[in-house]
Protein backbone atom coordinates (compact mmCIF):
# COMPACT_ATOMS: atom_id res chain seq x y z
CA UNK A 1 108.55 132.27 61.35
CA UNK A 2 106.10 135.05 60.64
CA UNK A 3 106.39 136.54 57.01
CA UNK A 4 106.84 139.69 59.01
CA UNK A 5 109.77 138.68 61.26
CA UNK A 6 111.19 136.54 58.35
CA UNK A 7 111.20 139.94 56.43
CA UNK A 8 112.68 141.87 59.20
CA UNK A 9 116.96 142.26 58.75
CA UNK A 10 117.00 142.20 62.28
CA UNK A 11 114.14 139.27 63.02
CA UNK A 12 112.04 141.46 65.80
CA UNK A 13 109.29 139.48 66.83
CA UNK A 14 106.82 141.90 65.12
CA UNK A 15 103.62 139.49 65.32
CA UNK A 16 104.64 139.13 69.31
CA UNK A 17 104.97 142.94 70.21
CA UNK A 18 101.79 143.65 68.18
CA UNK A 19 99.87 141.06 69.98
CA UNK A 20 100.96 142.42 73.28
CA UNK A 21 99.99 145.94 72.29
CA UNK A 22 96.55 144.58 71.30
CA UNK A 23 96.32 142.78 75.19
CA UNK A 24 97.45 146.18 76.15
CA UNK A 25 100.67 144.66 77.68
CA UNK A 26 103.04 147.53 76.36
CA UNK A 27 106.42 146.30 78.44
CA UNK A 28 106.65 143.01 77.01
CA UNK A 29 105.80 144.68 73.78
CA UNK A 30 108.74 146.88 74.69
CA UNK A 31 111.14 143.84 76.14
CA UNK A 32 110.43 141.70 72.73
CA UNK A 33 111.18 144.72 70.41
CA UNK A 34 114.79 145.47 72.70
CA UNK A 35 115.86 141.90 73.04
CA UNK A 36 117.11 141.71 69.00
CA UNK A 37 119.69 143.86 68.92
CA UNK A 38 120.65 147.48 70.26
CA UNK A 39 119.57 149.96 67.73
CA UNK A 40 115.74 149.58 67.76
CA UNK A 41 115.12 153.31 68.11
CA UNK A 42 117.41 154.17 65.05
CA UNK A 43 115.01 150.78 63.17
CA UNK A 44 111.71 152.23 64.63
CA UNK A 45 113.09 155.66 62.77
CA UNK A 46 114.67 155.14 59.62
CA UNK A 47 113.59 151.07 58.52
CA UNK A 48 112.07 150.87 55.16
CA UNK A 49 109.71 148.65 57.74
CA UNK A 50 109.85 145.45 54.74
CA UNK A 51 107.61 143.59 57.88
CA UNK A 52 104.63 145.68 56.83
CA UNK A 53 105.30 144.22 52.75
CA UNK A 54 105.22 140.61 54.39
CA UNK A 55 102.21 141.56 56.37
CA UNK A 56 99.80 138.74 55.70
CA UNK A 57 96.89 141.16 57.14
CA UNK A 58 97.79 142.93 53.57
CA UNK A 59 95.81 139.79 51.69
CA UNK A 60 92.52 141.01 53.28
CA UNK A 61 92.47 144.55 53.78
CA UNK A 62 95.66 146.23 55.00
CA UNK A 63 98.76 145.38 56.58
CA UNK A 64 99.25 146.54 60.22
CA UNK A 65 101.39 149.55 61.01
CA UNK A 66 104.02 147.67 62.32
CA UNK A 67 107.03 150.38 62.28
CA UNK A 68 104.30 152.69 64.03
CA UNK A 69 103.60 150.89 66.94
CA UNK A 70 107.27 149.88 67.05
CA UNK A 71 108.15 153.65 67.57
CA UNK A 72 104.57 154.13 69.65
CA UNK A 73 106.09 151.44 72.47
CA UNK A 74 109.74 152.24 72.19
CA UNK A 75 108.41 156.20 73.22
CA UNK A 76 106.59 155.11 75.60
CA UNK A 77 109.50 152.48 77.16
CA UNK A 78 111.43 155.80 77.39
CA UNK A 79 108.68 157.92 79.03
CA UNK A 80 108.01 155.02 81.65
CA UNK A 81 111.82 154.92 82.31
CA UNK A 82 111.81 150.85 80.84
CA UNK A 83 115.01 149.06 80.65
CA UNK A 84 115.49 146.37 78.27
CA UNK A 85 115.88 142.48 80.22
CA UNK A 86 118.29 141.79 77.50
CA UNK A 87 120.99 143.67 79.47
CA UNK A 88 120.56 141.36 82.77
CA UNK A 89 121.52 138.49 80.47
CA UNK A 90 125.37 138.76 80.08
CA UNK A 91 128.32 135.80 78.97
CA UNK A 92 130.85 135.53 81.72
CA UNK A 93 133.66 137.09 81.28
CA UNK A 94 136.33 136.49 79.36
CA UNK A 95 140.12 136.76 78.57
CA UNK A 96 140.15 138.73 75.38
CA UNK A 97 139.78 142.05 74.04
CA UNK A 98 137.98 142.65 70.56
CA UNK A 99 138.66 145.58 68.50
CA UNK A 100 135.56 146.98 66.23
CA UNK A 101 136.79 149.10 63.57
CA UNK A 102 133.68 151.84 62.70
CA UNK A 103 131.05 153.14 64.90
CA UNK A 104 128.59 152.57 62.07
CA UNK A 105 125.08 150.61 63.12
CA UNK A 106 126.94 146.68 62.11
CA UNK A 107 129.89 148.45 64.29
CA UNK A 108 127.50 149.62 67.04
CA UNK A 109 125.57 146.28 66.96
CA UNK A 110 128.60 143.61 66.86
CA UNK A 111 130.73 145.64 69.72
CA UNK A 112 127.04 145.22 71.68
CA UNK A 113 126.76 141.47 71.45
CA UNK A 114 130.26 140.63 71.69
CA UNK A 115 130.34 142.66 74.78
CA UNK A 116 127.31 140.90 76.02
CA UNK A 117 129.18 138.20 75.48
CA UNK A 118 131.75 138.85 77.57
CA UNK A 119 134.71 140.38 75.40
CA UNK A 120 136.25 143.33 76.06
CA UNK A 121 135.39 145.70 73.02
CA UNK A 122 136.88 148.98 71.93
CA UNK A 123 135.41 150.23 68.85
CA UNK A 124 137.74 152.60 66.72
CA UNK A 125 136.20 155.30 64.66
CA UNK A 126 137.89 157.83 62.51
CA UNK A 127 135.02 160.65 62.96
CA UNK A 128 135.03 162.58 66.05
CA UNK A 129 131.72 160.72 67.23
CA UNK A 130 130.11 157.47 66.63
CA UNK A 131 126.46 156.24 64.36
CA UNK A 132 128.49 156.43 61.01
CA UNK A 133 126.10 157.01 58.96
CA UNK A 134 123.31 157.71 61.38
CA UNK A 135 125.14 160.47 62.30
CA UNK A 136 126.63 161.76 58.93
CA UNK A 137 123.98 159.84 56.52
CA UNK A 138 120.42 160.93 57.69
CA UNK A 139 118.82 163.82 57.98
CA UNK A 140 118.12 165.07 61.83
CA UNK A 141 114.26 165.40 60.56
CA UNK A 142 114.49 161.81 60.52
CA UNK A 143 116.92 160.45 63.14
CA UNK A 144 118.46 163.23 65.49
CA UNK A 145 121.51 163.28 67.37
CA UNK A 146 119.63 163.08 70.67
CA UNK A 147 118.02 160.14 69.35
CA UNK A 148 121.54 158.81 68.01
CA UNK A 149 123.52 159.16 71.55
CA UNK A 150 120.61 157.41 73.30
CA UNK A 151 121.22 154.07 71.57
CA UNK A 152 125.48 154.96 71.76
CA UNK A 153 124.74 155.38 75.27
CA UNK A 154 122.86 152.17 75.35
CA UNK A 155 126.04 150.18 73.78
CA UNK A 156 127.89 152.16 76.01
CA UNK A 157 126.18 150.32 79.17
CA UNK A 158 127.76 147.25 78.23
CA UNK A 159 130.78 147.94 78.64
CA UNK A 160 131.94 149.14 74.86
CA UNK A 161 134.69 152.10 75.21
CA UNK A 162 135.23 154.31 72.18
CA UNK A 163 138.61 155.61 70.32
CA UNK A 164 137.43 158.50 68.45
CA UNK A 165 139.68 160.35 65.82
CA UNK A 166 141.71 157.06 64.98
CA UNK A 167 141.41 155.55 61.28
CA UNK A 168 142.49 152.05 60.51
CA UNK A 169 145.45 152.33 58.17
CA UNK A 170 146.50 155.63 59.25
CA UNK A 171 146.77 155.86 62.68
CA UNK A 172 146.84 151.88 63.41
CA UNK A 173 147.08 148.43 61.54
């Protein structure tokens, strides 16, 4: 792997979306960035963008602006009206549900894939809307609501239905 992608939490194929940019080939810059997980807008935001540390460009003169031309393509994905390939590839279905307890961005991410994978997935959350703390945590300077329901929605298109007002302990075991 890349130093860059090795330093990523989420392993986006920085060095592959940068190159594509350079070519001037902005959707497949778009499609590699979507095809890790479902929060890249929230990442593109609010990362502490460690790729850009691991940037070997760094050794010579700078490392490249990777978080920047993460948000750059993910704008313009929405302005073209993209959608991400990563949602034509689903599991078949399957026989069980899955309940996801928080509405948090490891909440929001595993009720994605599982449901990708096939699994029925309600995710439970105690506030009276979901993001956790991308919702409650960070400032709207940074990350706004608008912002926030765009990747919910997002999860949303996979099937993932939301219990809202429901705490673990109290109100279920």
């Amino acid at each position: 792997l890349a130093p860059c992608v090795y330093a990523c939490p989420n392993a986006v194929p920085a060095q592959g979306y940068v190159r594509a940019v350079a070519e001037e080939d902005f959707e497949t810059a778009f499609q590699l960035i979507m095809a890790r997980s479902p929060l890249q807008y929230a990442c593109g935001k609010v990362c502490d963008h460690p790729c850009e540390k691991a940037c070997t460009r760094g050794e010579k003169d700078e490392p490249i602006m990777i978080r920047a031309i993460k948000r750059f393509v993910l704008e313009m994905g929405i302005k073209e009206g993209w959608k991400p390939k990563i949602l034509e590839k689903r599991g078949s279905a399957k026989n069980r549900k899955v309940a996801v307890v928080g509405s948090g961005p490891a909440g929001l991410s595993c009720a994605f894939h599982l449901a990708r994978s096939g699994y029925k997935v309600t995710v439970f959350e105690a506030a009276p809307k979901a993001g956790g703390m991308l919702r409650y945590g960070i400032p709207a300077y940074r990350f706004n609501d608008e912002e926030l329901d765009r990747e919910i929605e997002f999860v949303r298109s996979v099937g993932v239905n939301f219990v809202f007002g429901k705490a673990m302990g109290r109100d279920f075991t």
